[in-house]
C-alpha atoms as a PDB file:
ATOM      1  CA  UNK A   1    -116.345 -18.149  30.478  1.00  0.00           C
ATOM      2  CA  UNK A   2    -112.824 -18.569  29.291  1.00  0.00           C
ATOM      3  CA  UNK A   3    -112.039 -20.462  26.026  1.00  0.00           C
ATOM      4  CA  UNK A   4    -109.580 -23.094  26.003  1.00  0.00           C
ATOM      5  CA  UNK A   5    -109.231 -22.925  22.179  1.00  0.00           C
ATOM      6  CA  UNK A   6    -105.918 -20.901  21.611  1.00  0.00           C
ATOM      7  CA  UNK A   7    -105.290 -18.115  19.102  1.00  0.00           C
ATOM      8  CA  UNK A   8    -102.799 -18.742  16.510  1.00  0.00           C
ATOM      9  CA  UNK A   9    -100.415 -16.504  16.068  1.00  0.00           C
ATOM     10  CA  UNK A  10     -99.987 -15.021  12.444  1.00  0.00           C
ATOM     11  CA  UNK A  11     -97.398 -16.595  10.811  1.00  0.00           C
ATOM     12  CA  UNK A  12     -94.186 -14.239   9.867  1.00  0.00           C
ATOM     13  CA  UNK A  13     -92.735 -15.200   6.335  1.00  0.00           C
ATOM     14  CA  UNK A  14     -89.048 -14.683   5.920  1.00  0.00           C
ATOM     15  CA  UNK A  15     -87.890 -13.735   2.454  1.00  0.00           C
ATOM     16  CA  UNK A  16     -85.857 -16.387   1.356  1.00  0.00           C
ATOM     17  CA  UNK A  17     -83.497 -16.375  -1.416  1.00  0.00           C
ATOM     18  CA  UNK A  18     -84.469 -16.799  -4.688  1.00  0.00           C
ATOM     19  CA  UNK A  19     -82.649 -19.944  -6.501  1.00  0.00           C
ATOM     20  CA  UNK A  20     -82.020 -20.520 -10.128  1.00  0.00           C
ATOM     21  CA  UNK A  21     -82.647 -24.032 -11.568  1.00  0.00           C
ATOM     22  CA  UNK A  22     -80.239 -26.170 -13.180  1.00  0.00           C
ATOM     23  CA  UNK A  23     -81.442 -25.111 -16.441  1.00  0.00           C
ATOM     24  CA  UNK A  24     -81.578 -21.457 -15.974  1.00  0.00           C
ATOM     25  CA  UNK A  25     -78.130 -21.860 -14.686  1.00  0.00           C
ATOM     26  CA  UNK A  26     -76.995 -23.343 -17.962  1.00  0.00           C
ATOM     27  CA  UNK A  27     -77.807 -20.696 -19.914  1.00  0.00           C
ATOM     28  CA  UNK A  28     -76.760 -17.911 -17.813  1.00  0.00           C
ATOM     29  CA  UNK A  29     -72.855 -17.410 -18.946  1.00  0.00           C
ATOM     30  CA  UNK A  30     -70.684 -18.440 -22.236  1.00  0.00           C
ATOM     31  CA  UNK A  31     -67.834 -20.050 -21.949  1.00  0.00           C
ATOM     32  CA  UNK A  32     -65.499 -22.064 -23.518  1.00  0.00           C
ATOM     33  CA  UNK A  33     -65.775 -25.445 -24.117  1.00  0.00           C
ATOM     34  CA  UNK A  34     -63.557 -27.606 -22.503  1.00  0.00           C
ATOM     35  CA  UNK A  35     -62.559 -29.944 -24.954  1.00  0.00           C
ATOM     36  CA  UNK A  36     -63.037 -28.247 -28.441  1.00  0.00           C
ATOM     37  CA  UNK A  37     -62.263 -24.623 -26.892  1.00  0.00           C
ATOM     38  CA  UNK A  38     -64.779 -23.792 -28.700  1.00  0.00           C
ATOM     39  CA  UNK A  39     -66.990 -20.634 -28.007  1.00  0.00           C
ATOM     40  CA  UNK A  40     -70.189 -21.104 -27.227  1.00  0.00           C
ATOM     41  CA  UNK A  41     -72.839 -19.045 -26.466  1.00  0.00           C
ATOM     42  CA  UNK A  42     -75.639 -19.188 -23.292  1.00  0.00           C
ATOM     43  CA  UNK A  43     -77.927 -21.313 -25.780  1.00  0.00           C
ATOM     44  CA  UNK A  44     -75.141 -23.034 -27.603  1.00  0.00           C
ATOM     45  CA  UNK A  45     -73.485 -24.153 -24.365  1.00  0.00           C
ATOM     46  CA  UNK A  46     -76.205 -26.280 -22.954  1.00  0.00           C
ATOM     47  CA  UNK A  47     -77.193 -27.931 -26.831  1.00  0.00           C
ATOM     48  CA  UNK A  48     -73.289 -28.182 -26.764  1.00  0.00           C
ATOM     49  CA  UNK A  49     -72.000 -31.873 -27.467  1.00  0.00           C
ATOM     50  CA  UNK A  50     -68.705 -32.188 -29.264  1.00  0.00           C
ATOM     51  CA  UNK A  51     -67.324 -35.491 -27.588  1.00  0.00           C
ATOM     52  CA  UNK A  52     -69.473 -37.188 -30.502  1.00  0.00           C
ATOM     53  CA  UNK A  53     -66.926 -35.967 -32.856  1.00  0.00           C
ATOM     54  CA  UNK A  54     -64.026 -36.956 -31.070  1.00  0.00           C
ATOM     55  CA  UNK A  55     -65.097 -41.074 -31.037  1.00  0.00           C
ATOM     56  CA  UNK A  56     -63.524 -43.270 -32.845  1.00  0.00           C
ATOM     57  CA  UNK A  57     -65.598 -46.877 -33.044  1.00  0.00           C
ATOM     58  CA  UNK A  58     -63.158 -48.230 -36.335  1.00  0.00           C
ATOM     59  CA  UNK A  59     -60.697 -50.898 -36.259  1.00  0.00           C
ATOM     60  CA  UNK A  60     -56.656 -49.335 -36.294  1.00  0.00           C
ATOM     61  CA  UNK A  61     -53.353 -50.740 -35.933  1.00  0.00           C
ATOM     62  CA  UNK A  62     -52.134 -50.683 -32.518  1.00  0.00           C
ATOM     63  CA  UNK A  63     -48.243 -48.987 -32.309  1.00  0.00           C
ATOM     64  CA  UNK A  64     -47.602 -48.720 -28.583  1.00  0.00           C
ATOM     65  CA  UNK A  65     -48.974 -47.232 -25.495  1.00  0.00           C
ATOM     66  CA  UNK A  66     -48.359 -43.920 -24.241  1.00  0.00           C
ATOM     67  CA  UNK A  67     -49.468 -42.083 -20.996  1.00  0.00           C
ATOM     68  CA  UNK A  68     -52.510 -39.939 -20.870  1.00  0.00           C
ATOM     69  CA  UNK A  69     -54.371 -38.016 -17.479  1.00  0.00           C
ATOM     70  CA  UNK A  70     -56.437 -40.935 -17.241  1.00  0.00           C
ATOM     71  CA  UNK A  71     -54.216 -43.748 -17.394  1.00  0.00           C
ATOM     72  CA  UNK A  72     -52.557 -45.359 -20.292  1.00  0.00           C
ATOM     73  CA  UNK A  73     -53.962 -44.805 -23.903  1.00  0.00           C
ATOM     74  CA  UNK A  74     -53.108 -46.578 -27.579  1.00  0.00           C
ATOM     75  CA  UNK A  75     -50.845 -44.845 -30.237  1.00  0.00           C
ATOM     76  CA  UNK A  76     -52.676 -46.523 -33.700  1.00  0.00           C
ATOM     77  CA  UNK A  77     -51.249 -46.043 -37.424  1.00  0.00           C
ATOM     78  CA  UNK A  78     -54.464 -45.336 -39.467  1.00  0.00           C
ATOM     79  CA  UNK A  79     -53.948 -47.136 -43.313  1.00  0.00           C
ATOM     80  CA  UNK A  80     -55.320 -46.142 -46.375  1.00  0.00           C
ATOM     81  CA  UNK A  81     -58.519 -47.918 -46.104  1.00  0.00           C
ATOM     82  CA  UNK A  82     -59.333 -45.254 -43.706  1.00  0.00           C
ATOM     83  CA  UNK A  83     -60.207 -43.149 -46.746  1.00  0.00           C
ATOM     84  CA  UNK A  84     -63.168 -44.892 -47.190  1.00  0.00           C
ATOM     85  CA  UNK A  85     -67.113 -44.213 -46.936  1.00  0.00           C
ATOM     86  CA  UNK A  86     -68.093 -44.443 -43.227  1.00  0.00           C
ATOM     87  CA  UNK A  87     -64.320 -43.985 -41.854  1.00  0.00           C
ATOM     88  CA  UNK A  88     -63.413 -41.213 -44.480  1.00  0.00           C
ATOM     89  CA  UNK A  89     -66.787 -38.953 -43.363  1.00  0.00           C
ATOM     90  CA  UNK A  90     -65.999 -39.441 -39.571  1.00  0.00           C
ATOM     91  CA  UNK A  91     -61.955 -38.429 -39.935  1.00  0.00           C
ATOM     92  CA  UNK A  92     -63.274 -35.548 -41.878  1.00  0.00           C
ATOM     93  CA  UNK A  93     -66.059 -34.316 -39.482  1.00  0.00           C
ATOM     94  CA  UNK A  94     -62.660 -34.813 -36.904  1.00  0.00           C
ATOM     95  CA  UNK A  95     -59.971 -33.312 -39.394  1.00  0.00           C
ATOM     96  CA  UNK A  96     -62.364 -30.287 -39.348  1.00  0.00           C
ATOM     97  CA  UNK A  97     -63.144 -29.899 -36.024  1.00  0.00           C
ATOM     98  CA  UNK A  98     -59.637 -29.689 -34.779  1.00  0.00           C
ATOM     99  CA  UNK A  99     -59.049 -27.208 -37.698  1.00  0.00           C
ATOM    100  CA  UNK A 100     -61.611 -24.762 -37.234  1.00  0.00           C
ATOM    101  CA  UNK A 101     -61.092 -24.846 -33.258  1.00  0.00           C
ATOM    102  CA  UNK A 102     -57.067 -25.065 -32.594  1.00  0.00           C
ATOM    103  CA  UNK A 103     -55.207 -24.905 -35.474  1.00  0.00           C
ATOM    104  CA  UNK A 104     -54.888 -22.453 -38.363  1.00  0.00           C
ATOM    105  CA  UNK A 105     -53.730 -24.278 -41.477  1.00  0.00           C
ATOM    106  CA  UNK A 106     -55.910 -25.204 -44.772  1.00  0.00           C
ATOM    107  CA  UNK A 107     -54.136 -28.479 -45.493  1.00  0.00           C
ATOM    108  CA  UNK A 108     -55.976 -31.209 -46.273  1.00  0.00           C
ATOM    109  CA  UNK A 109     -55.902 -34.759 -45.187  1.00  0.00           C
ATOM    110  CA  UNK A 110     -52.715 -37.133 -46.722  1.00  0.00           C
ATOM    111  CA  UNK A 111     -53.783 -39.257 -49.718  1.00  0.00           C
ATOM    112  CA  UNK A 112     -54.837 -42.950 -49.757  1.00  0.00           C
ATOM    113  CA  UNK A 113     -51.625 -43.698 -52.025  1.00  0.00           C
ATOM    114  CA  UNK A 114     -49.370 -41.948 -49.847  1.00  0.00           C
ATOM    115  CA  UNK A 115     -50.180 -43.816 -46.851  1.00  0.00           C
ATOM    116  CA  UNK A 116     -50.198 -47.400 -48.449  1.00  0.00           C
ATOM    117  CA  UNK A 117     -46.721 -46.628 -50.198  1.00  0.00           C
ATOM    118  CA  UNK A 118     -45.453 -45.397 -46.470  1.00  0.00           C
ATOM    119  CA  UNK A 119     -44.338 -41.548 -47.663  1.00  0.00           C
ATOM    120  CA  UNK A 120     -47.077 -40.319 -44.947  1.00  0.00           C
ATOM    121  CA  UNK A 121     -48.920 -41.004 -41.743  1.00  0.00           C
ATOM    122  CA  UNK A 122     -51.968 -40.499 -39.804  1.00  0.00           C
ATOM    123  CA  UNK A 123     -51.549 -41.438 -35.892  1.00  0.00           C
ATOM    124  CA  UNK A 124     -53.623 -41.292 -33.413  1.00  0.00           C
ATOM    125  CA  UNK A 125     -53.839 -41.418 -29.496  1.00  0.00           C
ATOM    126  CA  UNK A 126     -56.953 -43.587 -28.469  1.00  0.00           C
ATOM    127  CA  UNK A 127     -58.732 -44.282 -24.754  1.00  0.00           C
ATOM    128  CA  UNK A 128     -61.301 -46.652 -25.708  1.00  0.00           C
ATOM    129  CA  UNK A 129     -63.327 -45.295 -29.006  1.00  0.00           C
ATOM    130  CA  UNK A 130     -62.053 -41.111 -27.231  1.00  0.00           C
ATOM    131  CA  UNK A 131     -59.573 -39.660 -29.530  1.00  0.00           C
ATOM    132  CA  UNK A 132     -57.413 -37.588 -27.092  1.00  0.00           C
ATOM    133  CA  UNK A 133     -54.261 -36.937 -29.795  1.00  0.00           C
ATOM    134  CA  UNK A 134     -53.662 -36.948 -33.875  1.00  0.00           C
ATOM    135  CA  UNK A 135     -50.559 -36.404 -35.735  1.00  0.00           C
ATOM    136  CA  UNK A 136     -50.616 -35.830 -39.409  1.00  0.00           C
ATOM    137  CA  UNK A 137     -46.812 -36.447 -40.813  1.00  0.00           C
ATOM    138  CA  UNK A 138     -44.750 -36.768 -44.235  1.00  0.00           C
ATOM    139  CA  UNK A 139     -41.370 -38.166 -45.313  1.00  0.00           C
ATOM    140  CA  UNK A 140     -39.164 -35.245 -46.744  1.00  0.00           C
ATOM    141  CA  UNK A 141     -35.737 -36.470 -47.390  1.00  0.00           C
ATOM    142  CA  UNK A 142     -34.451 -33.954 -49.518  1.00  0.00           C
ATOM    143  CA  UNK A 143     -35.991 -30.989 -48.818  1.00  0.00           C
ATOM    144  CA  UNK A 144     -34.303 -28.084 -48.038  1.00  0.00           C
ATOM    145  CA  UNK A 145     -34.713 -26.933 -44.609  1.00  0.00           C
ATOM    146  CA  UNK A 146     -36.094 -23.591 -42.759  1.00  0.00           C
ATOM    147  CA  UNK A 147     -35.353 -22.197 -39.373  1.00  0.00           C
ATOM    148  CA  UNK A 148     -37.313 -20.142 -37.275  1.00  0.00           C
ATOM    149  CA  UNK A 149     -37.068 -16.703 -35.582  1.00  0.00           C
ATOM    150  CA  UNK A 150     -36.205 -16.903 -31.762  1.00  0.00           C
ATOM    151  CA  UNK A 151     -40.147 -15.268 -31.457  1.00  0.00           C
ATOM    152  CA  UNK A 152     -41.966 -18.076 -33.718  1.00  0.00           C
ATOM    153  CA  UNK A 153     -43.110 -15.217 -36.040  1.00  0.00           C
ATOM    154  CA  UNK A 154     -41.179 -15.772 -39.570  1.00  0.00           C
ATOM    155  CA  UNK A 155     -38.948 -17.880 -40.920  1.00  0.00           C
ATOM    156  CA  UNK A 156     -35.170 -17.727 -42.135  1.00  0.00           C
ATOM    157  CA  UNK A 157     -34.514 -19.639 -45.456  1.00  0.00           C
ATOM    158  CA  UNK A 158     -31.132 -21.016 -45.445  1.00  0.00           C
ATOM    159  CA  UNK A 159     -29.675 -22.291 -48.951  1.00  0.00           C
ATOM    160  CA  UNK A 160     -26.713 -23.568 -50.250  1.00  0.00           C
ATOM    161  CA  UNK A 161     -25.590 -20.040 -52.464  1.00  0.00           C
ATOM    162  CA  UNK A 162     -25.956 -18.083 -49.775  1.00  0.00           C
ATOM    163  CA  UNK A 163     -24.954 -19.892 -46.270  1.00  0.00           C
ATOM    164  CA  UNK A 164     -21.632 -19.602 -44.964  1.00  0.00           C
ATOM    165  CA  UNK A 165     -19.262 -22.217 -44.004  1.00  0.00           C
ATOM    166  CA  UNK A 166     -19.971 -22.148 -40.338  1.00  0.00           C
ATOM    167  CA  UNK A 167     -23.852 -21.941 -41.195  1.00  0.00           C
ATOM    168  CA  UNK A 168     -23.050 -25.045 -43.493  1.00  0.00           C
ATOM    169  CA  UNK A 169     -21.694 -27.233 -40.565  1.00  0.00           C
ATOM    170  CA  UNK A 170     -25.039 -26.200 -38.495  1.00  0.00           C
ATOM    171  CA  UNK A 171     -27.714 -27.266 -40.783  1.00  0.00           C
ATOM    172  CA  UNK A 172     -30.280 -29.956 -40.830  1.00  0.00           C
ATOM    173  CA  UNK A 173     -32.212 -31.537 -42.910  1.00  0.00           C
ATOM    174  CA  UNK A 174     -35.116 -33.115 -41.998  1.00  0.00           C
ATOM    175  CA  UNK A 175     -36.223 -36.065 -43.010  1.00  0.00           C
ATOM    176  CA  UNK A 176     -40.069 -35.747 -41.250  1.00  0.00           C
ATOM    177  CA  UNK A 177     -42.338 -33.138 -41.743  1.00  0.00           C
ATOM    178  CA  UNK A 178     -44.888 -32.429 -39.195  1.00  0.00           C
ATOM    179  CA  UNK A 179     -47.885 -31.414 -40.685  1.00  0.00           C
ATOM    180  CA  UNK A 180     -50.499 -31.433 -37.812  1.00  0.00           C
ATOM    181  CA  UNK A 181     -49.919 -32.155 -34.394  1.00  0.00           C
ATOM    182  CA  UNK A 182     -52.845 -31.859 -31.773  1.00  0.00           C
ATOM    183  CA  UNK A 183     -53.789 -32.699 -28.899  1.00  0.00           C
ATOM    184  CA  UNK A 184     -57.025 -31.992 -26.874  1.00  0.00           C
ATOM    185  CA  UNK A 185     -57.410 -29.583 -24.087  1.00  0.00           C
ATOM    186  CA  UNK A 186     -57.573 -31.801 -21.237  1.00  0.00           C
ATOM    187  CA  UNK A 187     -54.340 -33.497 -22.192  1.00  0.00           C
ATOM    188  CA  UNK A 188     -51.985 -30.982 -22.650  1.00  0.00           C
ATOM    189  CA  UNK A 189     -48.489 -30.519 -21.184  1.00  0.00           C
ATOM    190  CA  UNK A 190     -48.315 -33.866 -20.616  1.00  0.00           C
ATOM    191  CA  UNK A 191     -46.405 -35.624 -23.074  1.00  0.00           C
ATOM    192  CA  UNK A 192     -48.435 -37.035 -25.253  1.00  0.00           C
ATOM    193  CA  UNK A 193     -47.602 -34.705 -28.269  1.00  0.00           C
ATOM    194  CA  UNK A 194     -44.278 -35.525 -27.452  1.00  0.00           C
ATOM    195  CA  UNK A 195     -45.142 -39.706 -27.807  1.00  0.00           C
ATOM    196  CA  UNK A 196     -46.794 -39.219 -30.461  1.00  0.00           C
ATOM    197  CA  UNK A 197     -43.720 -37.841 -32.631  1.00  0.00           C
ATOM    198  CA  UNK A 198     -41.112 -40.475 -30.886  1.00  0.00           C
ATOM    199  CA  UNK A 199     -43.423 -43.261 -32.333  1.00  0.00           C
ATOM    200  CA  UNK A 200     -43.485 -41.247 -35.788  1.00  0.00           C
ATOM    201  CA  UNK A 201     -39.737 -41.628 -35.627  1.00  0.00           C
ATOM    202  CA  UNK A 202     -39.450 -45.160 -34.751  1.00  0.00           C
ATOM    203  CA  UNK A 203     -42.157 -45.785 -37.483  1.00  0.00           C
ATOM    204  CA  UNK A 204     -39.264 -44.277 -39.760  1.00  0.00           C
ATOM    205  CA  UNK A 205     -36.137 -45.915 -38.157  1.00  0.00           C
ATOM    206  CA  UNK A 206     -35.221 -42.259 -36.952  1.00  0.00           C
ATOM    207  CA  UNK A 207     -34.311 -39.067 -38.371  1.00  0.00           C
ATOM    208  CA  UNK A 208     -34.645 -35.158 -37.730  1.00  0.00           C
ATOM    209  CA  UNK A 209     -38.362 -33.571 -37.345  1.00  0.00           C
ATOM    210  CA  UNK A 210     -39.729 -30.164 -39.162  1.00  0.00           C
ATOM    211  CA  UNK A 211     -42.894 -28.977 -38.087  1.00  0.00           C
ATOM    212  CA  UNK A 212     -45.692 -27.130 -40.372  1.00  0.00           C
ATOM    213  CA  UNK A 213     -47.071 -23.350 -39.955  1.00  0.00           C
ATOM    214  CA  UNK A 214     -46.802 -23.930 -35.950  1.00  0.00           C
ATOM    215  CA  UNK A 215     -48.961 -21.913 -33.531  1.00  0.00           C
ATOM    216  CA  UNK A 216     -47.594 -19.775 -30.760  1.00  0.00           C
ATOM    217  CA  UNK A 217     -48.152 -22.996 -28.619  1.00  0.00           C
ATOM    218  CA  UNK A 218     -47.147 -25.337 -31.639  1.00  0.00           C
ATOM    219  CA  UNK A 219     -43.992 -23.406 -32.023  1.00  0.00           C
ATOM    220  CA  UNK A 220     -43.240 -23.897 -28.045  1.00  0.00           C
ATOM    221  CA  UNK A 221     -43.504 -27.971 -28.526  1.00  0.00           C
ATOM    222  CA  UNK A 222     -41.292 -27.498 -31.495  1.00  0.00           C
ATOM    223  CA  UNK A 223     -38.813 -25.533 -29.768  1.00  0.00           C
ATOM    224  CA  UNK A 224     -38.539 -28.284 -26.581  1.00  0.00           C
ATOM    225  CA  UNK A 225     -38.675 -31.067 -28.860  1.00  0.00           C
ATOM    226  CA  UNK A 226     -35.577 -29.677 -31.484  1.00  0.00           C
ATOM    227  CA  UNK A 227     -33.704 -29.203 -28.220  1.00  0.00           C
ATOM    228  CA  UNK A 228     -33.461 -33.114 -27.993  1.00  0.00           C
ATOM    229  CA  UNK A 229     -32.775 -33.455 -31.502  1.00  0.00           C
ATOM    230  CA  UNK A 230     -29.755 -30.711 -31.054  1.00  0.00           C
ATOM    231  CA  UNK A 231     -31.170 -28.454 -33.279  1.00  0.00           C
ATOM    232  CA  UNK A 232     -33.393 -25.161 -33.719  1.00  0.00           C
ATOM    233  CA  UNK A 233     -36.904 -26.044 -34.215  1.00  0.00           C
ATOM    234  CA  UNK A 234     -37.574 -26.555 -38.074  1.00  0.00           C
ATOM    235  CA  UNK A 235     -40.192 -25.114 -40.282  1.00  0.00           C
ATOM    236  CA  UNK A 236     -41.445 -26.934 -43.984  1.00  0.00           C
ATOM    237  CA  UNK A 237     -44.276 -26.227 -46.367  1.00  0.00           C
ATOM    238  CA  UNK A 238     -46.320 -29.230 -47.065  1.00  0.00           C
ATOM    239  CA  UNK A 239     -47.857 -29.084 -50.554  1.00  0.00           C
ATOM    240  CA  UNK A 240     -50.375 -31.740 -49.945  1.00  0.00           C
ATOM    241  CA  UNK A 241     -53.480 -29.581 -51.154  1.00  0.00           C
ATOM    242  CA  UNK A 242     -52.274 -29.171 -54.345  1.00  0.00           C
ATOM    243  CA  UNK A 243     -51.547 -33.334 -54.418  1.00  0.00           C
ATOM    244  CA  UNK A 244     -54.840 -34.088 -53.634  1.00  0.00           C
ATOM    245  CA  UNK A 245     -56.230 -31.944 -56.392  1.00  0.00           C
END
């Protein structure tokens, strides 16, 4: 008698590849963050949120508009009443961030005073509450001016005693000091730095630019933006920190 049930066959499994979650995935390599550069290890990556210290919910005055990767963003002029409770702790948390991931200076912020009597300014480039830009600037008429090295690495003091009379008819003096330009990651090499110190200058009805203890990429801007201003890009030393003491 012949059965008309019919015999399975066993089934064959095929080894499939083994994926790795989402999770997993996170934690699997370091890199650098995009917006901070900071970095960050496997654990550190995926905990990871520095765009809370790059908003900015306060009030500021509105300057002009300059152009950004994602459209047009606000140049604001931030007064001394920024130096206050709430505001003061956030442009701190900020003022370190950018200083312990970018830049290598120790100066500190510019003083309340200084910024209601006009002798200094805090900018900054705004998309909504993001901060994608600050500029941290001085007036300096006066003070003898500094060139730098064709490599960025020193400086060159010029004086009066010991200049000669063809060095004489090539100096500048500034009459802005760059303390702190930045700019984040994202943003870069695409004018904005370069906005940001045109509106310092109309801010101060013109005059020549220094920049601060530039970076190897710090002393590239300065070198394309003193080539507008017909000069060799200019080095200062701020003495805020001992100001503020």
């Amino acid at each position: 008698m012949l059965s008309t049930s019919c015999r399975k066959r066993p089934r064959v499994l095929k080894d499939k590849p083994r994926t790795v979650s989402k999770p997993q995935r996170l934690l699997a390599v370091a890199r650098c963050c995009r917006d901070c550069g900071l970095r960050l290890s496997a654990l550190e990556d995926a905990l990871h949120q520095c765009s809370k210290a790059f908003d900015w919910p306060f009030p500021a005055e509105t300057i002009c508009s300059a152009s950004a990767s994602s459209g047009q963003c606000r140049l604001v002029r931030l007064g001394a009443n920024t130096l206050r409770g709430t505001t003061l702790s956030r442009l701190a948390e900020l003022w370190e961030t950018i200083r312990e991931t970018d830049l290598s200076h120790s100066l500190d912020l510019p003083s309340g005073e200084r910024l209601a009597n006009g002798s200094a300014w805090l900018l900054m480039a705004l998309k909504g509450r993001e901060v994608l830009g600050l500029l941290s600037a001085e007036r300096i008429a006066g003070t003898s001016s500094a060139c730098l090295d064709s490599s960025g690495s020193g400086m060159k003091q010029k004086s009066e005693t010991d200049a000669s009379k063809a060095d004489i008819g090539q100096r500048t003096k500034p009459t802005l000091g760059v303390a702190v330009v930045w700019v984040r990651r994202r943003e870069r090499r695409r004018g904005l730095a370069t906005s940001l110190v045109d509106c310092l200058r109309r801010l101060n009805g013109g005059g020549s630019v220094a920049f601060s203890q530039p970076t190897e990429l710090g002393f590239n801007f300065a070198s394309s933006y003193s080539c507008r201003q017909h000069t060799g890009p200019l080095v200062y030393d701020p003495d805020w920190s001992d100001e503020s003491k």
